[in-house]
C-alpha atoms as a PDB file:
ATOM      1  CA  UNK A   1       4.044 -23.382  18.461  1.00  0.00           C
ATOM      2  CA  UNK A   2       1.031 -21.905  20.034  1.00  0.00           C
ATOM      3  CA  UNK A   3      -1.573 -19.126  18.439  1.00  0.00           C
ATOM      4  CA  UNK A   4       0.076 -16.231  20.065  1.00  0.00           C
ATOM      5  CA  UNK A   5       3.459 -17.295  18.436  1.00  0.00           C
ATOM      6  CA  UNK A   6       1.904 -17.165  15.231  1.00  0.00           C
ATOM      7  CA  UNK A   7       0.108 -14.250  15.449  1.00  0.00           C
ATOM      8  CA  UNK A   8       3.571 -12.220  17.328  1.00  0.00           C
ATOM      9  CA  UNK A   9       5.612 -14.003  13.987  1.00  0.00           C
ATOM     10  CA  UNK A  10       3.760 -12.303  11.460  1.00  0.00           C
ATOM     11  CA  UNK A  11       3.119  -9.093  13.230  1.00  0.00           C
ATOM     12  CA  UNK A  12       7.066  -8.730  13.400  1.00  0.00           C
ATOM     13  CA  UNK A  13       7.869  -9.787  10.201  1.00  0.00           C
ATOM     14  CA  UNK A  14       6.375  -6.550   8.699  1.00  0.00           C
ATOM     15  CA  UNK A  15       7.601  -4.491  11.331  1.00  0.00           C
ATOM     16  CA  UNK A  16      10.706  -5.518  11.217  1.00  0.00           C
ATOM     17  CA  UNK A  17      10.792  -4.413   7.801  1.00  0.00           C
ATOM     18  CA  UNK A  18       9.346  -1.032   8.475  1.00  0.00           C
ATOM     19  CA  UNK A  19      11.902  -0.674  11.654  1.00  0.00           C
ATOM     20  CA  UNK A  20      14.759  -1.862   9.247  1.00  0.00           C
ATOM     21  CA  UNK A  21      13.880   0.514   6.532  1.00  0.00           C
ATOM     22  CA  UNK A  22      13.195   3.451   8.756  1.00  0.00           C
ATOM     23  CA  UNK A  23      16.725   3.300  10.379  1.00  0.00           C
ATOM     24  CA  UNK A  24      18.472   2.475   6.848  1.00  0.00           C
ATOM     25  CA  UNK A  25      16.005   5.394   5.473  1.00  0.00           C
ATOM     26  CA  UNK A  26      17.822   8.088   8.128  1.00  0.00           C
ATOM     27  CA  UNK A  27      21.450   7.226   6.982  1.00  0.00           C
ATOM     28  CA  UNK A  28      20.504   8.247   3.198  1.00  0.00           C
ATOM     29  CA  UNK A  29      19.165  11.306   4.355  1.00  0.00           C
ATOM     30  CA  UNK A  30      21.818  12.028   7.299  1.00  0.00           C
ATOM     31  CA  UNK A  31      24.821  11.546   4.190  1.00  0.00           C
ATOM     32  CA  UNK A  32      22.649  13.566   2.011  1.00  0.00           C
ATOM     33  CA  UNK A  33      22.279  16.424   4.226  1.00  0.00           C
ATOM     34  CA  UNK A  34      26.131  16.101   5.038  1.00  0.00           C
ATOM     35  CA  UNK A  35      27.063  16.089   1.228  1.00  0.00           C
ATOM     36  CA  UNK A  36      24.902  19.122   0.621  1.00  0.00           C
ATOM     37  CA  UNK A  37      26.727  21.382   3.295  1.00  0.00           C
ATOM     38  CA  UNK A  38      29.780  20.206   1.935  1.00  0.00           C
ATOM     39  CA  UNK A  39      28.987  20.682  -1.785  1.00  0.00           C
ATOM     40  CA  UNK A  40      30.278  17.606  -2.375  1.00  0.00           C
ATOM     41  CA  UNK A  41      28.479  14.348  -4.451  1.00  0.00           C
ATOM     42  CA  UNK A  42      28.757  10.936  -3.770  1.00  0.00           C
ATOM     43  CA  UNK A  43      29.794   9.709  -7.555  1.00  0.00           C
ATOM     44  CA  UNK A  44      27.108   9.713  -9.714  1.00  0.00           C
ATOM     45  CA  UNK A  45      24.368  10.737  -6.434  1.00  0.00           C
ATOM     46  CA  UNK A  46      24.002  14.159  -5.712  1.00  0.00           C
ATOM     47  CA  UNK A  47      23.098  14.836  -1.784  1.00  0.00           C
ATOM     48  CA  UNK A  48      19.042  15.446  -3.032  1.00  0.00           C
ATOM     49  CA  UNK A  49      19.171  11.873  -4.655  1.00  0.00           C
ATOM     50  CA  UNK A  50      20.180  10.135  -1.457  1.00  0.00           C
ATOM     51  CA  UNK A  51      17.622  12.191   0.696  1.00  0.00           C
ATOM     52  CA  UNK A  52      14.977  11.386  -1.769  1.00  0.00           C
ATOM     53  CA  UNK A  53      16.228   7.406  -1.738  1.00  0.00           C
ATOM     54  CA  UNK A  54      16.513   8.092   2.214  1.00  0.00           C
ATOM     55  CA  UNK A  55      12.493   9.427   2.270  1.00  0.00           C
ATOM     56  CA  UNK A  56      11.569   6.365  -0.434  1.00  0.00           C
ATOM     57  CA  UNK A  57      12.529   4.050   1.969  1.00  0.00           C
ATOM     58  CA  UNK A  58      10.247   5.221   4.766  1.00  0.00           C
ATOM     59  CA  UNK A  59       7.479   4.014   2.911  1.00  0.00           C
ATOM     60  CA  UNK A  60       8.331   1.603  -0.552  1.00  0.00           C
ATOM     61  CA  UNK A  61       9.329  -1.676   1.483  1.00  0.00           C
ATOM     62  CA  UNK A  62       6.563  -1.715   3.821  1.00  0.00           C
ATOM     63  CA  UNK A  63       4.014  -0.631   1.209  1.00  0.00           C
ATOM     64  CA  UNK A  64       5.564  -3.476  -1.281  1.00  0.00           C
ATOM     65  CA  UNK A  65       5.379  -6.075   1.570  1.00  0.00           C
ATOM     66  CA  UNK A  66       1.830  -5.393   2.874  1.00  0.00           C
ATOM     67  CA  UNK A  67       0.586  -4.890  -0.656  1.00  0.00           C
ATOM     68  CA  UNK A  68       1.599  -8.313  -1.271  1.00  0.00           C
ATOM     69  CA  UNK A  69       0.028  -9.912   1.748  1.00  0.00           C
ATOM     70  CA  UNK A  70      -3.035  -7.765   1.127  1.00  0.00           C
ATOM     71  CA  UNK A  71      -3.669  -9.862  -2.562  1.00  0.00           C
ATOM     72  CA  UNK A  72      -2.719 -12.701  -0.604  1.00  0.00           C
ATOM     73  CA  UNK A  73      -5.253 -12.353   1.738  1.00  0.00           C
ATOM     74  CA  UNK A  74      -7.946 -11.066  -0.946  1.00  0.00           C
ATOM     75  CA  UNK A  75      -7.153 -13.820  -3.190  1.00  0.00           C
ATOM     76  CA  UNK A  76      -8.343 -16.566   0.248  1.00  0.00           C
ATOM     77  CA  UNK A  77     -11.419 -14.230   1.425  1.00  0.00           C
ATOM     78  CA  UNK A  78     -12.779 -14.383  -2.421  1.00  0.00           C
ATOM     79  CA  UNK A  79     -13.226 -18.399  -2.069  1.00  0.00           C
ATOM     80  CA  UNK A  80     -14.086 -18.624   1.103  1.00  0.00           C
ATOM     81  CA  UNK A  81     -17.797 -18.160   0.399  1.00  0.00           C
ATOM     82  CA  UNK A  82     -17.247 -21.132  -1.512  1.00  0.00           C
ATOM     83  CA  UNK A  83     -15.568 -23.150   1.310  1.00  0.00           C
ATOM     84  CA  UNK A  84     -18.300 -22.325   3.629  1.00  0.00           C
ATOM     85  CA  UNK A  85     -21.211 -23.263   1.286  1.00  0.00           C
ATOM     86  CA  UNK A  86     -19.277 -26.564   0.527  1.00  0.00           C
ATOM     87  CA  UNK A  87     -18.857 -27.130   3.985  1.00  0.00           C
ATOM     88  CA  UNK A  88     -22.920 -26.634   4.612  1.00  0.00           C
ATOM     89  CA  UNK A  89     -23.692 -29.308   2.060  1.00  0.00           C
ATOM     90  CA  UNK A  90     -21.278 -31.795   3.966  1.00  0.00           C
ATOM     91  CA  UNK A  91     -23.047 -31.067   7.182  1.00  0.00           C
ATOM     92  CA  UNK A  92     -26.576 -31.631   6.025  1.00  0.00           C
ATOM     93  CA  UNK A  93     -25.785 -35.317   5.053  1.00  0.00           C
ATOM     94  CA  UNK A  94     -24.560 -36.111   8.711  1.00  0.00           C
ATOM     95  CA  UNK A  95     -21.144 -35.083   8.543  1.00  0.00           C
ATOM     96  CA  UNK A  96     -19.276 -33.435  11.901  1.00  0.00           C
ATOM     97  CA  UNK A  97     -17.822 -30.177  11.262  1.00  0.00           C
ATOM     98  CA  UNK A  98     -14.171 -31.571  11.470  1.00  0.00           C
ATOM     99  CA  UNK A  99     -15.278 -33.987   9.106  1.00  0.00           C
ATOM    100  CA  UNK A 100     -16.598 -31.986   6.431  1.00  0.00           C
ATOM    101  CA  UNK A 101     -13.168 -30.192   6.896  1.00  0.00           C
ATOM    102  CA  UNK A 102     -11.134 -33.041   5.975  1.00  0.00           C
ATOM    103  CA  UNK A 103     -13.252 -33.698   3.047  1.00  0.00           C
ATOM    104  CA  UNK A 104     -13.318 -30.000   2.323  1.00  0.00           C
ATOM    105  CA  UNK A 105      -9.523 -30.206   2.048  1.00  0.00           C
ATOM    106  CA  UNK A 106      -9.712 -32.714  -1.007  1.00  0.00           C
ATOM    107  CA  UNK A 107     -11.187 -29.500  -3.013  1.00  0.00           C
ATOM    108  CA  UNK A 108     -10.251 -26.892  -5.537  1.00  0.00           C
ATOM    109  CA  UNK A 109     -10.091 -23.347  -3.629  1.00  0.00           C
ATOM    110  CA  UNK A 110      -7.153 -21.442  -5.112  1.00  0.00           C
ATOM    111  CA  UNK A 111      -4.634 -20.209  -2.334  1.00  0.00           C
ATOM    112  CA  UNK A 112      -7.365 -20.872   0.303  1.00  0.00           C
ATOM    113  CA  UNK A 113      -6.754 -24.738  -0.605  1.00  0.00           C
ATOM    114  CA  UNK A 114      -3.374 -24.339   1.553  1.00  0.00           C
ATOM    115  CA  UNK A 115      -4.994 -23.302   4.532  1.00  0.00           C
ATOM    116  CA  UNK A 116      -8.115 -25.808   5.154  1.00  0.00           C
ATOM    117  CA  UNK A 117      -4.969 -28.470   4.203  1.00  0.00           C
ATOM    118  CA  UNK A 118      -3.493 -27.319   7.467  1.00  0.00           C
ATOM    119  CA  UNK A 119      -6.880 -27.489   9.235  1.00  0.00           C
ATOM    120  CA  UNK A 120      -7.867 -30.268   7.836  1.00  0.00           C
ATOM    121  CA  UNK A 121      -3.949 -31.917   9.031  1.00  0.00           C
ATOM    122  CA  UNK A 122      -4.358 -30.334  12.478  1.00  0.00           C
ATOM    123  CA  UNK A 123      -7.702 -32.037  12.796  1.00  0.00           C
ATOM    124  CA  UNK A 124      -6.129 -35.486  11.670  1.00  0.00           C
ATOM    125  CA  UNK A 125      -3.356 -35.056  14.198  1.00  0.00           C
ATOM    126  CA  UNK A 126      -6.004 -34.597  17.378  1.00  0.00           C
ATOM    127  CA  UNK A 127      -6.607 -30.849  17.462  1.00  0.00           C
ATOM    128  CA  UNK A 128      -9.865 -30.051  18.749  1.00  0.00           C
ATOM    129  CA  UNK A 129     -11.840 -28.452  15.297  1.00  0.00           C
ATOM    130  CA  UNK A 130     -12.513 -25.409  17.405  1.00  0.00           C
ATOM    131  CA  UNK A 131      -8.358 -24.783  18.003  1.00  0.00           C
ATOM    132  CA  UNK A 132      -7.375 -25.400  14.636  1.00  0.00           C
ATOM    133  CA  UNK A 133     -10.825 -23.062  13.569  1.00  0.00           C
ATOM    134  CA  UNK A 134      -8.800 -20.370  15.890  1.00  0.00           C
ATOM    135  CA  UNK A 135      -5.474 -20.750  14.365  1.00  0.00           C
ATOM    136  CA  UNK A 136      -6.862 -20.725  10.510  1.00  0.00           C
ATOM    137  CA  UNK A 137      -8.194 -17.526  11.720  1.00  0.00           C
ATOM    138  CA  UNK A 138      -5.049 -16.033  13.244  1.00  0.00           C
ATOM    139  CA  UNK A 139      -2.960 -16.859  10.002  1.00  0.00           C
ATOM    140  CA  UNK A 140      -5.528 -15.111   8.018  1.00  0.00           C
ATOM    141  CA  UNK A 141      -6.390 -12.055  10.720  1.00  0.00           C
ATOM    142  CA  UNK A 142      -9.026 -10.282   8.729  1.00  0.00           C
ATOM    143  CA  UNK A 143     -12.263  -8.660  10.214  1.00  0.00           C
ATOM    144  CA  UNK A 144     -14.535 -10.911   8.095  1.00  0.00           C
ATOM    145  CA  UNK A 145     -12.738 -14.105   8.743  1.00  0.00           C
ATOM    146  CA  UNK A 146     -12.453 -13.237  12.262  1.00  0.00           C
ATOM    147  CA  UNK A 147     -15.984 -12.742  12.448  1.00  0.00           C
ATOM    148  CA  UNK A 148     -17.073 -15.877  10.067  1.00  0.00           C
ATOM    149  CA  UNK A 149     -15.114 -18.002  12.046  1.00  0.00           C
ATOM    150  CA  UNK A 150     -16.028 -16.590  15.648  1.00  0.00           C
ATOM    151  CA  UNK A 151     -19.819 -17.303  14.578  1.00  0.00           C
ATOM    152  CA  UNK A 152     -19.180 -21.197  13.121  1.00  0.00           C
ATOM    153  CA  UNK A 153     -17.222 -21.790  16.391  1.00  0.00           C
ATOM    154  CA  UNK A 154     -20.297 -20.592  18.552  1.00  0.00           C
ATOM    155  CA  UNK A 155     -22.741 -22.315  16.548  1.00  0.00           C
ATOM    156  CA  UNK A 156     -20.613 -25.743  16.686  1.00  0.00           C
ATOM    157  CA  UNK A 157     -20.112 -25.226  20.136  1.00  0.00           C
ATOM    158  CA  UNK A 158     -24.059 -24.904  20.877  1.00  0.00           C
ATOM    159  CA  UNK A 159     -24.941 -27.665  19.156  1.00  0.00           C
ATOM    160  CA  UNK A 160     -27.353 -26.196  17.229  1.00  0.00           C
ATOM    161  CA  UNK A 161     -28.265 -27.051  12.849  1.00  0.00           C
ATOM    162  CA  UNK A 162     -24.186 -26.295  11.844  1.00  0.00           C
ATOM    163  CA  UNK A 163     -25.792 -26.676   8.058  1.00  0.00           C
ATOM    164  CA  UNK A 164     -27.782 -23.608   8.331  1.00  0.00           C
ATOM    165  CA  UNK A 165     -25.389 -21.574   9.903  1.00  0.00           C
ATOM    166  CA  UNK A 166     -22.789 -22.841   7.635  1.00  0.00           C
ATOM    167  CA  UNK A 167     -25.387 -21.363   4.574  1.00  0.00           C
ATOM    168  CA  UNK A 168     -26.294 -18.097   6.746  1.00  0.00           C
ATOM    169  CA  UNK A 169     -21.995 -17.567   6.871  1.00  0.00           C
ATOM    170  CA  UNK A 170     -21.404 -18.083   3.640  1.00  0.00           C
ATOM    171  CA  UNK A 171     -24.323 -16.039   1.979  1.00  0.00           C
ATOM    172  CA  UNK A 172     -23.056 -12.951   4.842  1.00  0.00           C
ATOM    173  CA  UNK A 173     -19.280 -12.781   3.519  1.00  0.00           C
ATOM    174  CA  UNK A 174     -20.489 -12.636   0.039  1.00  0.00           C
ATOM    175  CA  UNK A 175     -22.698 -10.411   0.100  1.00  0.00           C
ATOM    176  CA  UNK A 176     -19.884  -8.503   2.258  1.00  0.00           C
ATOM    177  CA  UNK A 177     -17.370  -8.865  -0.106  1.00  0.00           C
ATOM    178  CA  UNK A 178     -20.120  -7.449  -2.996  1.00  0.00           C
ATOM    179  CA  UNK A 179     -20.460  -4.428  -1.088  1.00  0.00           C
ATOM    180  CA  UNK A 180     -16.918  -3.821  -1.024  1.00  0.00           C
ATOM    181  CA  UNK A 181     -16.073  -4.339  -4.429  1.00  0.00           C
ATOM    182  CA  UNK A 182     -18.846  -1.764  -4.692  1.00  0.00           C
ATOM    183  CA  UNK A 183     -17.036   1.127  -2.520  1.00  0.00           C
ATOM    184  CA  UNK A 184     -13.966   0.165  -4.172  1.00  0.00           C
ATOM    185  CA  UNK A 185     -15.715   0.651  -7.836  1.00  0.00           C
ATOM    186  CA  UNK A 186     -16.986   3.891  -6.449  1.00  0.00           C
ATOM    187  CA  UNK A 187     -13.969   5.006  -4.763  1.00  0.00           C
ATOM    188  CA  UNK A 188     -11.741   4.837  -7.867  1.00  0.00           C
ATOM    189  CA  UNK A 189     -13.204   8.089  -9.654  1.00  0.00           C
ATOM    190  CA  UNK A 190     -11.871  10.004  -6.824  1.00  0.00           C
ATOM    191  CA  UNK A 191      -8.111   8.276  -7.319  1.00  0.00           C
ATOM    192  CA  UNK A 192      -8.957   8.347 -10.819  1.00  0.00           C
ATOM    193  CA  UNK A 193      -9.931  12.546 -10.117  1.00  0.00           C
ATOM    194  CA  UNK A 194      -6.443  12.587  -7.994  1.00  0.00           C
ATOM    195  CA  UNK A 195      -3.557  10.902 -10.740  1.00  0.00           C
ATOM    196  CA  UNK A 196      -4.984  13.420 -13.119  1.00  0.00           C
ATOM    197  CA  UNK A 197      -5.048  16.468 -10.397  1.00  0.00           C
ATOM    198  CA  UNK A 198      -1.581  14.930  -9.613  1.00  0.00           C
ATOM    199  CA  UNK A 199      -0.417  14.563 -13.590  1.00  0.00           C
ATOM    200  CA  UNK A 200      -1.687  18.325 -14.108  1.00  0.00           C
ATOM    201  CA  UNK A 201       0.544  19.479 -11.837  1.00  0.00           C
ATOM    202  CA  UNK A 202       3.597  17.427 -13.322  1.00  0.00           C
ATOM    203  CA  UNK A 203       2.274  18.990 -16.984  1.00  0.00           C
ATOM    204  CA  UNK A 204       2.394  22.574 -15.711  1.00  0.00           C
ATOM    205  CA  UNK A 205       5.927  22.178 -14.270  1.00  0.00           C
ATOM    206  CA  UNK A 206       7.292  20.856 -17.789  1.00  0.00           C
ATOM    207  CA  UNK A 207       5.666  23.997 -19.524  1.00  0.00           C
ATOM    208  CA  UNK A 208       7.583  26.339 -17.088  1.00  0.00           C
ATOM    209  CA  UNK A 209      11.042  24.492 -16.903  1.00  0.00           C
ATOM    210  CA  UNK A 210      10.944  24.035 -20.797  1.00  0.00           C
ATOM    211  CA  UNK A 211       9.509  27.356 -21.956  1.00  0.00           C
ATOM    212  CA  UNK A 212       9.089  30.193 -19.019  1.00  0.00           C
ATOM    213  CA  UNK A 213      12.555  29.961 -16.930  1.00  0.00           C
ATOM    214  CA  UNK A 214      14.594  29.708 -20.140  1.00  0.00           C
ATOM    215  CA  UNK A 215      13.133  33.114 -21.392  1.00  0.00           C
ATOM    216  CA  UNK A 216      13.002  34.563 -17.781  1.00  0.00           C
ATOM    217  CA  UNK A 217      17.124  33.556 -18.089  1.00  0.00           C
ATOM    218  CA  UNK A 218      16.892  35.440 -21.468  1.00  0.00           C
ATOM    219  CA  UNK A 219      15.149  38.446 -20.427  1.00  0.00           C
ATOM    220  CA  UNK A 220      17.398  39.152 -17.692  1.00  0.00           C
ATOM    221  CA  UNK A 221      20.439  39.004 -19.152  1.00  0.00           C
ATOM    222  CA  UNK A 222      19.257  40.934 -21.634  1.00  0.00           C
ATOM    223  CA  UNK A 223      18.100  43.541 -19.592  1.00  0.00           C
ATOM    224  CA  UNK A 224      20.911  43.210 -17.137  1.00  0.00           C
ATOM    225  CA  UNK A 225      22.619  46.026 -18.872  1.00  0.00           C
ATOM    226  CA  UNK A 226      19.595  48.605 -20.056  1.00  0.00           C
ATOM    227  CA  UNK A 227      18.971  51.424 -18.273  1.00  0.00           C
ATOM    228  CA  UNK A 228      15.821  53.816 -17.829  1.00  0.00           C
ATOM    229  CA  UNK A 229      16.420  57.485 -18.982  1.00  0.00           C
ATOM    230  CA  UNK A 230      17.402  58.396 -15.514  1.00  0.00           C
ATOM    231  CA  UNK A 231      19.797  56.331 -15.501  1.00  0.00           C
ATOM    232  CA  UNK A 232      18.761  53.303 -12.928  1.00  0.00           C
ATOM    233  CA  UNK A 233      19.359  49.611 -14.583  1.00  0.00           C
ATOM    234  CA  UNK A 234      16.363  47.540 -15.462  1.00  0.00           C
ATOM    235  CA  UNK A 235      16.905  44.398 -13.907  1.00  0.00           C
ATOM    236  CA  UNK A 236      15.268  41.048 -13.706  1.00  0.00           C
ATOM    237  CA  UNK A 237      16.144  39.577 -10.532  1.00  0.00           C
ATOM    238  CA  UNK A 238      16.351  36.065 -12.574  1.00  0.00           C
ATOM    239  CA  UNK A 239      18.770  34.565 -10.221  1.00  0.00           C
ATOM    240  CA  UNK A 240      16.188  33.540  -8.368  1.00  0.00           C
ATOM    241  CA  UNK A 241      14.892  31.364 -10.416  1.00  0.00           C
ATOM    242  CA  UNK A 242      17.209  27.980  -9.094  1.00  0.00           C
ATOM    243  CA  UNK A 243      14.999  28.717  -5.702  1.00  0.00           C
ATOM    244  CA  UNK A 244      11.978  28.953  -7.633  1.00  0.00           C
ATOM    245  CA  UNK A 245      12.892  25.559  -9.324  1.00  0.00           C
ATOM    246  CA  UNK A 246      13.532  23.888  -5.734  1.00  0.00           C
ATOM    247  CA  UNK A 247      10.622  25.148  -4.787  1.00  0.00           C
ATOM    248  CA  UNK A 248       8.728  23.238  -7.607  1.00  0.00           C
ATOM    249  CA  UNK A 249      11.094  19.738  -6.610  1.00  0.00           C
ATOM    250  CA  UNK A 250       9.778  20.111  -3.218  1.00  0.00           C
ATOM    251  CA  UNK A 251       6.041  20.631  -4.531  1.00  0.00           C
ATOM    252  CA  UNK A 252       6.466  17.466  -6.572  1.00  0.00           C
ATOM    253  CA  UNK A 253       7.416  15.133  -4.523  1.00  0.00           C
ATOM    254  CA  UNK A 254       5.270  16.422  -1.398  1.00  0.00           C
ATOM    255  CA  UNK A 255       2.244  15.772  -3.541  1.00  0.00           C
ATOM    256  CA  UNK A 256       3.352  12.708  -5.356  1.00  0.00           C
ATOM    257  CA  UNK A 257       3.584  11.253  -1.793  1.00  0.00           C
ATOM    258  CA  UNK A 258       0.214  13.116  -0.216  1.00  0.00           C
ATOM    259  CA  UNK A 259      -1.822  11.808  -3.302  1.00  0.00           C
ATOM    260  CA  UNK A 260      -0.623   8.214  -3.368  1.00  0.00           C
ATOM    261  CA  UNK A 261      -0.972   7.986   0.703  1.00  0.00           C
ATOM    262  CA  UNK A 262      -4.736   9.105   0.203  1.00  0.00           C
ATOM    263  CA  UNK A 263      -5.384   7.297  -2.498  1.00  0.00           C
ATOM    264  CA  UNK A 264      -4.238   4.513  -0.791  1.00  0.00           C
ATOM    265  CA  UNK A 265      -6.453   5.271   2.403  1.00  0.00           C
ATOM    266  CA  UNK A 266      -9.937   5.757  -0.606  1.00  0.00           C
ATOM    267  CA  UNK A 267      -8.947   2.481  -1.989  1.00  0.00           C
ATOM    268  CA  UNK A 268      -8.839   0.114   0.476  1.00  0.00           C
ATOM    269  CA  UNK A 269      -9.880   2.046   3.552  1.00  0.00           C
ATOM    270  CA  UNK A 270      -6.098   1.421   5.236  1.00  0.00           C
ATOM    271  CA  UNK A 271      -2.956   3.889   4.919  1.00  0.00           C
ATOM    272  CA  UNK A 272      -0.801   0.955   4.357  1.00  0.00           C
ATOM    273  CA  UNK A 273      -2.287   0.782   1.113  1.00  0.00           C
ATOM    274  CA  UNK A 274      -1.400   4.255   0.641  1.00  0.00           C
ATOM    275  CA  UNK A 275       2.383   3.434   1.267  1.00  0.00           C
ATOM    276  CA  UNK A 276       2.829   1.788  -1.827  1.00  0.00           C
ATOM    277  CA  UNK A 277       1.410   4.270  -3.952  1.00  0.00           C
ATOM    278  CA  UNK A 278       2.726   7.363  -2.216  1.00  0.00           C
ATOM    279  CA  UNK A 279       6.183   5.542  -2.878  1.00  0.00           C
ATOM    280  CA  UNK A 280       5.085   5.080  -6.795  1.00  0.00           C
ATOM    281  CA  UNK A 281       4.302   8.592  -7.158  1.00  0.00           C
ATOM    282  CA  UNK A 282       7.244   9.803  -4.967  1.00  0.00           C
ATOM    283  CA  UNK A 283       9.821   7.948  -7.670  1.00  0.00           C
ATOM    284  CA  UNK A 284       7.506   8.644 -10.517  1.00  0.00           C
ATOM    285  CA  UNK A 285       7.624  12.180  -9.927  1.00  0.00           C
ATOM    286  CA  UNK A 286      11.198  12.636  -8.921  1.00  0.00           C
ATOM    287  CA  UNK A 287      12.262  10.365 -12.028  1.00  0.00           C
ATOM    288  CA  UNK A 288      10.355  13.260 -14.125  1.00  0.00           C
ATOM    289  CA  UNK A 289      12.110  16.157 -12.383  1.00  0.00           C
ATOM    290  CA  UNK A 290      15.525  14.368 -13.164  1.00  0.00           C
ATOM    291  CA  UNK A 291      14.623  13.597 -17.078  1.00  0.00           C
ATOM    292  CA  UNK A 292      13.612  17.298 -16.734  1.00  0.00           C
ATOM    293  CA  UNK A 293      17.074  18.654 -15.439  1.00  0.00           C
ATOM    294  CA  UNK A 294      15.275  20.184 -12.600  1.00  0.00           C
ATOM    295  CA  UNK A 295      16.671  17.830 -10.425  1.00  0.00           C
END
């Protein structure tokens, strides 16, 4: 199985997911839509839960499975400083660069141990250090591995002191991965600023459904049946107030999504991210409306 397989493997693994969930995510929404014009319910689901269930799925799966490839991934980047530096001090006592690999292997670098195991077995097996080098960084398929990688390939390719470079790498991606830990530390008072924008909202929407529309209800029955001294009714047009109430379900779950997608995007920088919390929010809030009757 060549690089290209690999790569087109895991590429269509979380598409397919996506593709799978889109399609299933259209049905829900398609019977929903049907139920509604029919006034009908589908047991315990009324037509707005299977729309909402139908929307969920647009964006939950993916955002689950690419959140938990993104830790994945995290979890290997934040040792491979460590890998690299270890990999320096085996070159400046003689060692080749596929040897210091092998040895490397015999280490301690949480799920990053896995992968210099395969490079390390490649290597063993005949493959050239600089094609097992590319497919370690294929299976990972990050920016800074891509470009950590890309320079210890050049540099073992040249010739040149591989120690040095080796120590030059590995001081670069921490200092890189400093930085962003950094933006992400800053970035979280703005998603912090946004659940609490976000939970506001939510608050304000329990004040009217439990206090405001009952007494609008009141007040226009009530009034339903006094008249001015001319004679005209005073009326409340209070039978509104079901639209007005949709109106809020919409509101909810359009910003439950909208905040978690951007949060998402400040977070990490990618609107995958934002996915998974757009989904969180998007059941969050809906599971609020439907404790709250409003739904």
């Amino acid at each position: 199985m060549n690089e290209n397989t690999v790569k087109s493997k895991k590429m269509d693994k979380g598409k397919m997911i996506w593709y799978t969930s889109i399609v299933i995510g259209f049905i829900f929404i398609i019977i929903g839509a049907i139920y509604a014009i029919n006034g009908k319910t589908l047991g315990v689901l009324k037509p707005l839960d299977l729309v909402v269930i139908g929307i969920s799925l647009f964006f939950g799966p993916y955002g689950i499975y690419w959140n938990l490839q993104n830790k994945k991934i995290k979890a290997i980047e934040a040792r491979l400083p460590d890998f690299l530096r270890d990999l320096a001090e085996a070159s400046r006592f003689g060692m080749t660069l596929s040897d210091s690999i092998i040895v490397a292997a015999n280490g301690r670098y949480g799920p990053l141990t896995a992968e210099i195991k395969k490079m390390a077995a490649q290597i063993e097996w005949g493959v050239p250090v600089k094609d097992a080098l590319e497919s370690f960084k294929e299976r990972i398929k990050t920016p800074l591995v891509e470009r950590m990688i890309t320079i210890i390939i050049k540099a073992n390719e040249s010739g040149g002191n591989v120690s040095d470079v080796l120590h030059m790498v590995s001081h670069a991606a921490l200092e890189e991965q400093l930085v962003e830990k950094e933006r992400v530390i800053e970035m979280q008072t703005y998603v912090f600023v946004m659940f609490i924008a976000y939970g506001v909202f939510l608050a304000t929407i329990l004040i009217l459904a439990a206090s405001f529309f009952p007494e609008m209800y009141k007040a226009g029955s009530a009034l339903s049946s006094v008249s001015t001294s001319a004679g005209t009714p005073v009326t409340v047009n209070y039978k509104l107030i079901p639209q007005v109430e949709f109106l809020f379900v919409a509101a909810t779950l359009i910003n439950g999504l909208g905040d978690g997608i951007i949060a998402g995007v400040l977070s990490n920088g990618k609107y995958e991210s934002g996915f998974f919390l757009g989904f969180v929010l998007f059941i969050a809030g809906y599971l609020f409306l439907k404790i709250m009757g409003l739904a």
